[in-house]
N, C-alpha and C. Protein backbone atom coordinates (compact mmCIF):
# COMPACT_ATOMS: atom_id res chain seq x y z
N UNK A 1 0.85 -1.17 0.00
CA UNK A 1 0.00 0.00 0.00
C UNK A 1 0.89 1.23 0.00
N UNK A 2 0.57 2.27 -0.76
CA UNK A 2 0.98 3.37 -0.79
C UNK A 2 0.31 4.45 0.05
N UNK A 3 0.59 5.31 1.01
CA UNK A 3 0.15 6.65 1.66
C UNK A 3 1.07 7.63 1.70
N UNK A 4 0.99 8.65 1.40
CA UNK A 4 1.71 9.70 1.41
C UNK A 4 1.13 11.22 1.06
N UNK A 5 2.00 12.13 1.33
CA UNK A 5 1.45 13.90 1.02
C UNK A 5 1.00 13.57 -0.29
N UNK A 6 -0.25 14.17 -0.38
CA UNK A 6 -0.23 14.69 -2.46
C UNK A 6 -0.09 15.19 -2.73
N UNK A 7 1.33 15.21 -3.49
CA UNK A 7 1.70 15.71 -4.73
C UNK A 7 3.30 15.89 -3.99
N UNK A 8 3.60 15.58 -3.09
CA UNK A 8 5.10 15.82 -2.23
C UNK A 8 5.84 14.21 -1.99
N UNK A 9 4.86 12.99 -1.72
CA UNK A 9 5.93 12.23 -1.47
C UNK A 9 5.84 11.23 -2.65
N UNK A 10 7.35 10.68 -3.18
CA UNK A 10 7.36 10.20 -3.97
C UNK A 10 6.65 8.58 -3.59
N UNK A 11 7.25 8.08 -4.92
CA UNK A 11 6.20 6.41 -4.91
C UNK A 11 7.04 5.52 -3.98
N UNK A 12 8.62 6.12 -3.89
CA UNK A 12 9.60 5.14 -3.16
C UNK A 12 8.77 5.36 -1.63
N UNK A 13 8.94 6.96 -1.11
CA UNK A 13 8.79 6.93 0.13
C UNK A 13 7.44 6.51 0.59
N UNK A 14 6.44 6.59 -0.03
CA UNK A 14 5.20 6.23 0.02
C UNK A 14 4.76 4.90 0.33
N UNK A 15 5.48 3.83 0.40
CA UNK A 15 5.36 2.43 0.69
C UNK A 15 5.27 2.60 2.10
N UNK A 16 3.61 2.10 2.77
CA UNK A 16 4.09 2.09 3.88
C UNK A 16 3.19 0.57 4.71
N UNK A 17 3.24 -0.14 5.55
CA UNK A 17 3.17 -0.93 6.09
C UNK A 17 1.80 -0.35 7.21
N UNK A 18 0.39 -0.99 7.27
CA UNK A 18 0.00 -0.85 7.93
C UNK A 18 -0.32 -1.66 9.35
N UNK A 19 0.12 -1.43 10.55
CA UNK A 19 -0.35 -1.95 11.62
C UNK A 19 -1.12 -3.23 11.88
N UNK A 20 -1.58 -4.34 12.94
CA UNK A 20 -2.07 -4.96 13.02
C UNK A 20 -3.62 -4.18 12.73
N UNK A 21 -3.40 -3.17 14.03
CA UNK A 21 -4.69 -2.21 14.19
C UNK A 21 -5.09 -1.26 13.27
N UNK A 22 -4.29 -1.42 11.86
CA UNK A 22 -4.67 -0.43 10.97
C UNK A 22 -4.16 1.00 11.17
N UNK A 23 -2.80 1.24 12.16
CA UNK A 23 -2.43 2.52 12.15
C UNK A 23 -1.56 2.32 11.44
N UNK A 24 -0.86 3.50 10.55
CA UNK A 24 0.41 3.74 9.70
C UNK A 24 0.84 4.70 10.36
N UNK A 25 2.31 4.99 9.63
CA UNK A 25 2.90 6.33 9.59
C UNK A 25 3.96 6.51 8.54
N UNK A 26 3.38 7.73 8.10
CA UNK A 26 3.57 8.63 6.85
C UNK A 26 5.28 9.35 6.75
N UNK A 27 6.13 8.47 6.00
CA UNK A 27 7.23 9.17 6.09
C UNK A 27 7.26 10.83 5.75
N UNK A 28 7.81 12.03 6.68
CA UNK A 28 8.39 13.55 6.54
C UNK A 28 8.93 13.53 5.38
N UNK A 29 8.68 14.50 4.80
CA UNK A 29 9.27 15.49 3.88
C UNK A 29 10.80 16.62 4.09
N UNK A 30 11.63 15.74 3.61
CA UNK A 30 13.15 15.79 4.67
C UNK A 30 13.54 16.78 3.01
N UNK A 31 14.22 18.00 3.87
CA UNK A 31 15.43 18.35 3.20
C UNK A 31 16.54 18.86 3.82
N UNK A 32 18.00 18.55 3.53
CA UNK A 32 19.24 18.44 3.92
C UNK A 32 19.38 19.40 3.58
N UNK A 33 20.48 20.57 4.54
CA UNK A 33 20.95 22.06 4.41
C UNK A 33 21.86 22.32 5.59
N UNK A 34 23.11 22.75 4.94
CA UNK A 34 24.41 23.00 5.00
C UNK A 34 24.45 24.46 6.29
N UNK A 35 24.12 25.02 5.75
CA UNK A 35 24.46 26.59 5.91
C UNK A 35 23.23 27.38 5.73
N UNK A 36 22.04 27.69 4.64
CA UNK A 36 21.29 28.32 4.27
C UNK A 36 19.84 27.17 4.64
N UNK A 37 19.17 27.23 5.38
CA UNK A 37 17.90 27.16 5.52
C UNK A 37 16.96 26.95 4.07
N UNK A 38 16.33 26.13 3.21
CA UNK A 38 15.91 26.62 2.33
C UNK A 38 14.42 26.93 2.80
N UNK A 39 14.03 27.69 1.78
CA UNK A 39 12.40 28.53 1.89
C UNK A 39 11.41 27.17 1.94
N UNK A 40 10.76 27.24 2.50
CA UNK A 40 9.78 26.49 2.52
C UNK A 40 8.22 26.91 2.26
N UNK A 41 8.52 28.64 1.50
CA UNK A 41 7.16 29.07 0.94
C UNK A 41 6.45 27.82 -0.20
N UNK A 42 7.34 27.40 -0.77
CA UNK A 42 6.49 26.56 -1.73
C UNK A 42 5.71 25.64 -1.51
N UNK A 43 5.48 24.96 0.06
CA UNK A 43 4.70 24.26 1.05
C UNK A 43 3.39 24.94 1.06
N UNK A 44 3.23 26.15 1.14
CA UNK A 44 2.34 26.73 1.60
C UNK A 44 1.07 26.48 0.74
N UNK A 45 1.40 26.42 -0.29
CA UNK A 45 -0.05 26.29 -1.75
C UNK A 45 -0.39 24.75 -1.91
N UNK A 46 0.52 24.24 -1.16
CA UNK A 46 0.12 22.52 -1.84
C UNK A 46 -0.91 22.04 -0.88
N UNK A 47 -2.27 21.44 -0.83
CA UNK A 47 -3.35 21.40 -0.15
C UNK A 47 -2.26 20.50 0.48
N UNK A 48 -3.33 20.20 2.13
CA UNK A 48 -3.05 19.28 2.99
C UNK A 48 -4.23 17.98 2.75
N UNK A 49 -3.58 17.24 2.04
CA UNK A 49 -4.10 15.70 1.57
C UNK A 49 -3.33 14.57 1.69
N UNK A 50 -3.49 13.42 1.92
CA UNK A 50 -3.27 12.51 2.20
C UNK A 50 -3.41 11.76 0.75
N UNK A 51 -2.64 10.61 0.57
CA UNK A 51 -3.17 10.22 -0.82
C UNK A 51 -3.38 8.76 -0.38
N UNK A 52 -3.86 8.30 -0.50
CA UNK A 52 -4.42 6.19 -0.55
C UNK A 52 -4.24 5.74 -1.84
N UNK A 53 -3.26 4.60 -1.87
CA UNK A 53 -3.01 4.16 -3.28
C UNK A 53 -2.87 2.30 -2.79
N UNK A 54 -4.00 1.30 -3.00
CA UNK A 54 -3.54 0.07 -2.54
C UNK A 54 -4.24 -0.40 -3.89
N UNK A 55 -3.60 -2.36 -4.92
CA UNK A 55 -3.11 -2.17 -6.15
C UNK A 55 -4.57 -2.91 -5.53
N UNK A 56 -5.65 -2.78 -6.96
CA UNK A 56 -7.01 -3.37 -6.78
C UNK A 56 -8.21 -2.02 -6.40
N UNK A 57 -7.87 -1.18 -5.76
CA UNK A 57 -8.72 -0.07 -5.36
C UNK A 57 -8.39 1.38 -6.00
N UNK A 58 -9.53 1.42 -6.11
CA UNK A 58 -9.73 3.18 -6.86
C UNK A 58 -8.64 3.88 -5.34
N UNK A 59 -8.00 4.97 -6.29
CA UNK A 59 -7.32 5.75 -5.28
C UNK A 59 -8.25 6.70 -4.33
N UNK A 60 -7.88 7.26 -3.49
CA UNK A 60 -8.66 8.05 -2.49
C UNK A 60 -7.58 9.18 -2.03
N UNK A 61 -7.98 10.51 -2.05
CA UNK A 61 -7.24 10.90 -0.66
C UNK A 61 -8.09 11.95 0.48
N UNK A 62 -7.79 12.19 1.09
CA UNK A 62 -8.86 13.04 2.43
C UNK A 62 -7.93 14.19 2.82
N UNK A 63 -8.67 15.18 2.75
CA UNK A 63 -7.92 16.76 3.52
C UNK A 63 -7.92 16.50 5.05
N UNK A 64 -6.38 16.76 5.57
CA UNK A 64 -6.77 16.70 6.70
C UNK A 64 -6.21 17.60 7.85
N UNK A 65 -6.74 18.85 7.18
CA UNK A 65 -6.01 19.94 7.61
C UNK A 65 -7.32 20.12 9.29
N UNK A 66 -8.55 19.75 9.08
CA UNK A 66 -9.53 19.83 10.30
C UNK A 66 -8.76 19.33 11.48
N UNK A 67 -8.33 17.75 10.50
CA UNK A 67 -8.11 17.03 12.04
C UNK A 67 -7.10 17.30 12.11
N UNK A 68 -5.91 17.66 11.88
CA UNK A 68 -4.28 18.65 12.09
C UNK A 68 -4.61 19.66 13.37
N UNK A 69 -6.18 20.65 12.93
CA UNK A 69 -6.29 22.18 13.57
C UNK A 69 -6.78 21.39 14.51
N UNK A 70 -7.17 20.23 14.88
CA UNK A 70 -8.21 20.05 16.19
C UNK A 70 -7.49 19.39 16.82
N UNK A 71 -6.66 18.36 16.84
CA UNK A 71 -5.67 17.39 17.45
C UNK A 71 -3.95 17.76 17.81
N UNK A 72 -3.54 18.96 16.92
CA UNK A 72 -2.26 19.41 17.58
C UNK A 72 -2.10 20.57 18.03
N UNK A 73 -1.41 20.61 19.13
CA UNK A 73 -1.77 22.29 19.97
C UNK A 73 -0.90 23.39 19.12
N UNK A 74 -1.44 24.19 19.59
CA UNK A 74 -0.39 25.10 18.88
C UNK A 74 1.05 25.35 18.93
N UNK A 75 1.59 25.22 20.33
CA UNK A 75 2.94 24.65 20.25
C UNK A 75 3.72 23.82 19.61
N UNK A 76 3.10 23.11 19.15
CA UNK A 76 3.54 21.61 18.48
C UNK A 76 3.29 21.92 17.08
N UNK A 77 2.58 22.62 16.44
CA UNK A 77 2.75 23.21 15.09
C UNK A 77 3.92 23.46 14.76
N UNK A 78 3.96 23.21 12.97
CA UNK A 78 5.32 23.40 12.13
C UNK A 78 5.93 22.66 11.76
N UNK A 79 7.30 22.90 11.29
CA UNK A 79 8.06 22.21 10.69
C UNK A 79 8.45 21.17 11.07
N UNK A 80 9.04 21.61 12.79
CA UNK A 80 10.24 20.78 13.18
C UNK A 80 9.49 19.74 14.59
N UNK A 81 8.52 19.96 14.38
CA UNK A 81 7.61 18.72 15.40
C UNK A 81 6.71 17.44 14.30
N UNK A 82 6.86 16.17 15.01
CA UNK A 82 6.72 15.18 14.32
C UNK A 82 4.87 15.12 15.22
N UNK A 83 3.86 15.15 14.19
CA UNK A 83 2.70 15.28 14.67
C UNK A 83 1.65 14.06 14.46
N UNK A 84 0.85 13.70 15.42
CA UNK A 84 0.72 12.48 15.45
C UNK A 84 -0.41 12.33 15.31
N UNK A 85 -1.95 12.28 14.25
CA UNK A 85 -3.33 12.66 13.52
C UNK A 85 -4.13 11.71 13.98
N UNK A 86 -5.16 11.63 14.24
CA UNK A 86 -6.05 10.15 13.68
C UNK A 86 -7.42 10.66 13.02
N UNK A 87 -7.38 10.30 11.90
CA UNK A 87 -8.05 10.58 10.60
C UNK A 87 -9.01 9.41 10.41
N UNK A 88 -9.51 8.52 11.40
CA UNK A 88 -10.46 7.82 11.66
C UNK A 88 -10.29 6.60 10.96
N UNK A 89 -11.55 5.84 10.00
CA UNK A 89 -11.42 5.01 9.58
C UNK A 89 -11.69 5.32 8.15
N UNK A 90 -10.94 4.58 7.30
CA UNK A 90 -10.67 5.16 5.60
C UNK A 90 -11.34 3.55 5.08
N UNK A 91 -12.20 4.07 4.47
CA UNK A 91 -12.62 2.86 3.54
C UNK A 91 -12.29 3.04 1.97
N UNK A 92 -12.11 2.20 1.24
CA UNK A 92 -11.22 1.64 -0.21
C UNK A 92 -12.14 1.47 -0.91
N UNK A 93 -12.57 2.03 -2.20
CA UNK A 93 -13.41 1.44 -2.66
C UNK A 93 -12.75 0.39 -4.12
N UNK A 94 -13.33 -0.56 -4.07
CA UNK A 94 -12.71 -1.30 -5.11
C UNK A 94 -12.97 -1.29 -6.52
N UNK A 95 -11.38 -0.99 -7.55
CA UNK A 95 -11.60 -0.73 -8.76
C UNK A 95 -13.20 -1.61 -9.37
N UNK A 96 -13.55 -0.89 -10.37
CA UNK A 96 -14.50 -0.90 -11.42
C UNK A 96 -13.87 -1.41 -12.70
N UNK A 97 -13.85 -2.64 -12.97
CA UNK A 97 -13.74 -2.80 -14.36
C UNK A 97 -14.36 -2.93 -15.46
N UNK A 98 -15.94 -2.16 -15.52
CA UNK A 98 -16.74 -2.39 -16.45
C UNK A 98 -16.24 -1.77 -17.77
């Protein structure tokens, strides 16, 4: 199964292993820097979506910028905190081959 940002994580990092209990976790969006900080304005326009990709099922993804604003405090916002969601239960719907 594939989960990851849409339109940010590639197909490598996107492989992810789900739980007995059906929890995952979504590899960060890592960039390496020397000396200069790079901008991270270009984050700002890309919706907050989730993408669902498992081989047999129509893809899915869910905004989940609600449950982000309701579940992490404001301290814990940003870059450099690893934030921890629950986006409930995701149902798959299965490809259509008519």
């Amino acid at each position: 199964m594939n989960i990851g940002f849409n339109g940010l994580s590639s197909m490598e990092n996107s492989k992810v292993k789900l739980n007995t209990d059906g929890n995952f976790t979504i590899n960060p969006i890592t960039k390496t820097y020397y000396f200069f900080r790079p901008s991270t304005n270009i984050y700002n326009m890309v919706p907050a979506e989730i993408l669902f990709y498992a081989p047999k099922y129509d893809p899915f993804k869910i905004d989940y910028a609600n449950f982000y604003s309701t579940q992490v405090p404001d301290e814990s916002r940003g870059y450099s905190h690893f934030s921890k969601i629950n986006v409930g239960i995701i149902y798959l719907t299965p490809e259509n081959h008519n």
